[in-house]
Protein backbone atom coordinates (compact mmCIF):
# COMPACT_ATOMS: atom_id res chain seq x y z
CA UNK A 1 -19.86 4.29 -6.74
CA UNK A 2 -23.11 3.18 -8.33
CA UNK A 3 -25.89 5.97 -7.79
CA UNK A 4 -28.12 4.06 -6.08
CA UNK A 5 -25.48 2.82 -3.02
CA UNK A 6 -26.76 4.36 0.39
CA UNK A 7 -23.68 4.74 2.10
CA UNK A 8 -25.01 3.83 5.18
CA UNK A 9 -25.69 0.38 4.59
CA UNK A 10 -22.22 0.02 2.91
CA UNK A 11 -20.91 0.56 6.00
CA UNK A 12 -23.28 -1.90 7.45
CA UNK A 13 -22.29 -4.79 5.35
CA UNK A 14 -18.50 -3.88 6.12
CA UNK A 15 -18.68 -4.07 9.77
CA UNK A 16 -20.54 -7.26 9.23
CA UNK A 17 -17.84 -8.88 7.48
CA UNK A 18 -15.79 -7.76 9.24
CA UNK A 19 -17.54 -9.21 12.71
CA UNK A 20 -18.23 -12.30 11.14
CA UNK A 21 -14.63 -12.92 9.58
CA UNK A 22 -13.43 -11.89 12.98
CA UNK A 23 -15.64 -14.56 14.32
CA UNK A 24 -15.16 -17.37 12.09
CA UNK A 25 -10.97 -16.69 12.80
CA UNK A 26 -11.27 -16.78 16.34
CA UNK A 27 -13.39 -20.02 16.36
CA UNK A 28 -10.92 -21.42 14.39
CA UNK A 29 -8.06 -20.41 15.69
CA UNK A 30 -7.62 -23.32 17.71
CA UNK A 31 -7.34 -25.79 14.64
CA UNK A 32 -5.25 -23.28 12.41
CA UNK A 33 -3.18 -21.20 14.45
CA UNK A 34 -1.65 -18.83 11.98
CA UNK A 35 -5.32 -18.29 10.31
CA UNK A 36 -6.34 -16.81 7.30
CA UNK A 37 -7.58 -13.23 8.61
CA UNK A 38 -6.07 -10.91 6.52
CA UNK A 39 -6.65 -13.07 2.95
CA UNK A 40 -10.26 -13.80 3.94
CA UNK A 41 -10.91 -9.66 4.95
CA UNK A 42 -9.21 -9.39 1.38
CA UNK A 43 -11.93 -11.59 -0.30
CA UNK A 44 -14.97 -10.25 1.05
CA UNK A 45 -13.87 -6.55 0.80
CA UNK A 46 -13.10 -6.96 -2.89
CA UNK A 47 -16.50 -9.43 -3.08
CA UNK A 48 -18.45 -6.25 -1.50
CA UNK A 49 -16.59 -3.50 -3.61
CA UNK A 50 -17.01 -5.47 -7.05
CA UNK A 51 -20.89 -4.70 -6.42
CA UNK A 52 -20.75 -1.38 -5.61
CA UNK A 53 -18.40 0.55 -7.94
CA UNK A 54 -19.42 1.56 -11.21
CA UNK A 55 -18.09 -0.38 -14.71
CA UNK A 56 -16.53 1.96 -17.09
């Protein structure tokens, strides 16, 4: 990780997506049944990570 990360608000922004994915699938579960959860959890993690690990 990138030296000047606080882990703390990693965490932060994780749970965050993670609320507000949760959110946005359960409003729209309705509409699209099988939803998009898991891909859309995927995206943002990887989004999050991209900017926190170093680059070789």
């Amino acid at each position: 990780m990138r030296e000047d990360v606080i882990p703390q608000q990693v965490g932060n922004v994780l749970r965050d997506i993670y609320l507000g994915t949760l959110y946005r699938w359960f409003r729209e579960a309705e509409n699209e049944p099988e939803g998009r959860l898991e891909q859309e959890l995927m995206q943002a993690s990887e989004l999050l990570l991209n900017g926190i690990v170093t680059r070789p």
